[in-house]
C-alpha atoms as a PDB file:
ATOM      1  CA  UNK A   1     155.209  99.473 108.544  1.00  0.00           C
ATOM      2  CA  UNK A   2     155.985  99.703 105.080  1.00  0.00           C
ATOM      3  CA  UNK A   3     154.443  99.925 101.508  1.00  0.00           C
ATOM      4  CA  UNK A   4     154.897  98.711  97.802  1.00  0.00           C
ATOM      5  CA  UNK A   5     153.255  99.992  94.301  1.00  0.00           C
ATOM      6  CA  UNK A   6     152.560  98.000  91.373  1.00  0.00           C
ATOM      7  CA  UNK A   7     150.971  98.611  87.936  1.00  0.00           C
ATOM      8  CA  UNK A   8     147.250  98.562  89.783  1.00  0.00           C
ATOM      9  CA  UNK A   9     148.152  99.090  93.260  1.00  0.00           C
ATOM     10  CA  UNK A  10     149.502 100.858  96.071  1.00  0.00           C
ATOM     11  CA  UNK A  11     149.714  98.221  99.373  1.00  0.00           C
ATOM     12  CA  UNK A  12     150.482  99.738 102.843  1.00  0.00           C
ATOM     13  CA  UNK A  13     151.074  96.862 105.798  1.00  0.00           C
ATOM     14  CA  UNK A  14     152.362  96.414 108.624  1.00  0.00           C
ATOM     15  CA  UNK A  15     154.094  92.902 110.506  1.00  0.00           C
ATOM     16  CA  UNK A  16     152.818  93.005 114.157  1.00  0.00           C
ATOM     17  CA  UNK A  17     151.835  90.243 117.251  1.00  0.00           C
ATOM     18  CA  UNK A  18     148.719  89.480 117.101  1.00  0.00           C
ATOM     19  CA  UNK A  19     148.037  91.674 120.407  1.00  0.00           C
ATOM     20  CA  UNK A  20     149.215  94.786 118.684  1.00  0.00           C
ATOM     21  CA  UNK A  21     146.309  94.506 115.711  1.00  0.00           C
ATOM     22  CA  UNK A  22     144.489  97.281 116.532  1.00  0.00           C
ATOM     23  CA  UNK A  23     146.866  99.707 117.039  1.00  0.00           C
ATOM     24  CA  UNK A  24     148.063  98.161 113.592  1.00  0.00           C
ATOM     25  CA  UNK A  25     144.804  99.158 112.200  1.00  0.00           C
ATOM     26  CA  UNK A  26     144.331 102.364 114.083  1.00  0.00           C
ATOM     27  CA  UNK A  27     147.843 103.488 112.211  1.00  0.00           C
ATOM     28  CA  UNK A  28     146.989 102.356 108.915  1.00  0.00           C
ATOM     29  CA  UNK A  29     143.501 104.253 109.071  1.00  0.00           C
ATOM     30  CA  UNK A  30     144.802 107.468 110.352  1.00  0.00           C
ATOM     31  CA  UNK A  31     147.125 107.017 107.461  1.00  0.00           C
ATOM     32  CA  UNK A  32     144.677 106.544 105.162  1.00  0.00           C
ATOM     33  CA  UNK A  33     142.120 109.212 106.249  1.00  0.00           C
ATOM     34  CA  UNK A  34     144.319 111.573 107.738  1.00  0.00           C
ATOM     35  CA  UNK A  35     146.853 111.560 105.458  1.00  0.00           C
ATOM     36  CA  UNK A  36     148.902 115.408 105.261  1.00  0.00           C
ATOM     37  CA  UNK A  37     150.781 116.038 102.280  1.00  0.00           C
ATOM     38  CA  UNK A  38     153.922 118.859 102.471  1.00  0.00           C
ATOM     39  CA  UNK A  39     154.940 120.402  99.505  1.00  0.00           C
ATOM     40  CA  UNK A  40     158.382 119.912  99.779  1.00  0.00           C
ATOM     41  CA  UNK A  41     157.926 116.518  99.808  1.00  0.00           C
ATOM     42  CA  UNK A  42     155.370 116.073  97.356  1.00  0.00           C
ATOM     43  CA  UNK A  43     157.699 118.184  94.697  1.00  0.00           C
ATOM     44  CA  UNK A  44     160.232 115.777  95.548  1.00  0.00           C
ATOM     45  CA  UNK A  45     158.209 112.418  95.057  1.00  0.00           C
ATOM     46  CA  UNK A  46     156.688 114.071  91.548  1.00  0.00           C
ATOM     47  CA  UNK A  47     160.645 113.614  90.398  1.00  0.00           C
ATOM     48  CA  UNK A  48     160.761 110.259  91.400  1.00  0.00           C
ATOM     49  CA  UNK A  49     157.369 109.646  89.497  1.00  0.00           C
ATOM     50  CA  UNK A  50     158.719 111.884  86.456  1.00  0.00           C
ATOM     51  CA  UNK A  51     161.873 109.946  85.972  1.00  0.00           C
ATOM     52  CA  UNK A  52     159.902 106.564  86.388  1.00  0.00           C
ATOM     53  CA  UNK A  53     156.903 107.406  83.373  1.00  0.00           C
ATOM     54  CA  UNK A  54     160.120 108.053  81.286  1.00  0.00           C
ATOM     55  CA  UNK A  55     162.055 104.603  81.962  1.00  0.00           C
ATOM     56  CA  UNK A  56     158.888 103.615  80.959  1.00  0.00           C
ATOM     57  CA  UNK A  57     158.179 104.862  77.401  1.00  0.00           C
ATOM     58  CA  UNK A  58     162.030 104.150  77.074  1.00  0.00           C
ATOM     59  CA  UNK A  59     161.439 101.421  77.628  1.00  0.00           C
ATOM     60  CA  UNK A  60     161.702  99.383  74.190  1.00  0.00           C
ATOM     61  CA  UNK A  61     159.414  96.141  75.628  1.00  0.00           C
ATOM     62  CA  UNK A  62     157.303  98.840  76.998  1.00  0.00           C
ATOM     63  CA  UNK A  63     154.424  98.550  74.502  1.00  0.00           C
ATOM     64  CA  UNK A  64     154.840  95.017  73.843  1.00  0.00           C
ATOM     65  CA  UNK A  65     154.126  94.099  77.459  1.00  0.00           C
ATOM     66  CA  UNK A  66     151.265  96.944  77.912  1.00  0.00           C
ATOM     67  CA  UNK A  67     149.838  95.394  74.749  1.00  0.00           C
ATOM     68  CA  UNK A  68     150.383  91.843  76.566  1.00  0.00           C
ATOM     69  CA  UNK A  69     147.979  93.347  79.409  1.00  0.00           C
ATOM     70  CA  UNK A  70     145.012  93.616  77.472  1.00  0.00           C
ATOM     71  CA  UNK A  71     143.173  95.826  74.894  1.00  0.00           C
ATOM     72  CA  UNK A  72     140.123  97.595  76.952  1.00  0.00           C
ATOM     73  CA  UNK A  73     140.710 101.139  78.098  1.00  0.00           C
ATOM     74  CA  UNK A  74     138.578 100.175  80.415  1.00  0.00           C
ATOM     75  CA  UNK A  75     140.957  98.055  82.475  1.00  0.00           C
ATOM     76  CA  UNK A  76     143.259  99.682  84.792  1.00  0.00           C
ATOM     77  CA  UNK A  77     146.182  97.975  82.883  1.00  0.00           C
ATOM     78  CA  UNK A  78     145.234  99.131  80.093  1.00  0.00           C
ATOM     79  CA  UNK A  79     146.149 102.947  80.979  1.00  0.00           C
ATOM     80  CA  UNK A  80     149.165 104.816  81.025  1.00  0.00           C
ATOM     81  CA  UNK A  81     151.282 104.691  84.312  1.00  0.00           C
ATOM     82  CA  UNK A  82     150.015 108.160  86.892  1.00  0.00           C
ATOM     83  CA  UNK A  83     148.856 110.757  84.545  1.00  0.00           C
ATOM     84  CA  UNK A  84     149.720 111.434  80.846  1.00  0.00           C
ATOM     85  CA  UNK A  85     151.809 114.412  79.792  1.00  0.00           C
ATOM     86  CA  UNK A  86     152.460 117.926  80.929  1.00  0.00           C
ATOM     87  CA  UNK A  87     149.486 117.288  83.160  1.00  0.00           C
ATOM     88  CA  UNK A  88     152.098 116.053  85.451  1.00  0.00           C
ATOM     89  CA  UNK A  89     154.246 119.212  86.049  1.00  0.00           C
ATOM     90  CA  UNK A  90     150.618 121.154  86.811  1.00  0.00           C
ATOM     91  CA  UNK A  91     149.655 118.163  89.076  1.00  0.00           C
ATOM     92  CA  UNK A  92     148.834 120.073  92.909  1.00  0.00           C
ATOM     93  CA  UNK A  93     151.844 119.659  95.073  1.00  0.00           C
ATOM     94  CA  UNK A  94     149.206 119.520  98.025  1.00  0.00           C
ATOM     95  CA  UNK A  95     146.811 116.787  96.583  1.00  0.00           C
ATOM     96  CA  UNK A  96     147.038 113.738  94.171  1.00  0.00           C
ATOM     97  CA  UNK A  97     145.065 114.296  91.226  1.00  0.00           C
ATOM     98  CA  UNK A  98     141.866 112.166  91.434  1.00  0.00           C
ATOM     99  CA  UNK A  99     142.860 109.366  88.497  1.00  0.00           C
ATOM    100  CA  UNK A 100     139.947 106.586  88.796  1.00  0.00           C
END
């Protein structure tokens, strides 16, 4: 199993035989609606986040490719990365914030 972000997504998979499928799916739903989030570890990700939505706006190409993306707020590209500002220090260690 393993997993990848990018701009607009988050993509969990896994690489099984063909006779292991469902358990494949069973794990990936259990992961999905089951999902348990510790603190400690949730505190720790949040850095990871933090440090990445400042390489960002340090980016200097940063608003020249966002701009690239497209104009409408309403696109998913179109937003800033996670969620803007201090809201991200405040941000529940024991769920996400709900962003879409």
């Amino acid at each position: 199993m393993n997993a990848f972000t990018s701009r607009e997504t988050t993509t969990y998979y896994v690489k099984v035989l063909d006779q292991q499928l469902p358990r494949a799916v069973e794990l990936l739903s259990d992961l999905f609606y089951h999902s348990r989030f510790e603190s400690k570890e949730v505190e720790k990700e949040k850095q990871v986040v933090l440090e990445e939505v400042r390489m960002v706006r340090d980016d200097p190409e940063g608003p020249r490719a966002r701009a690239s993306l497209g104009s409408s707020a309403e696109t998913p590209s179109a937003r800033p990365p996670i969620w803007p500002g201090e809201d991200n220090r405040r941000a529940s260690s024991t769920r996400p914030p709900a962003l879409h």
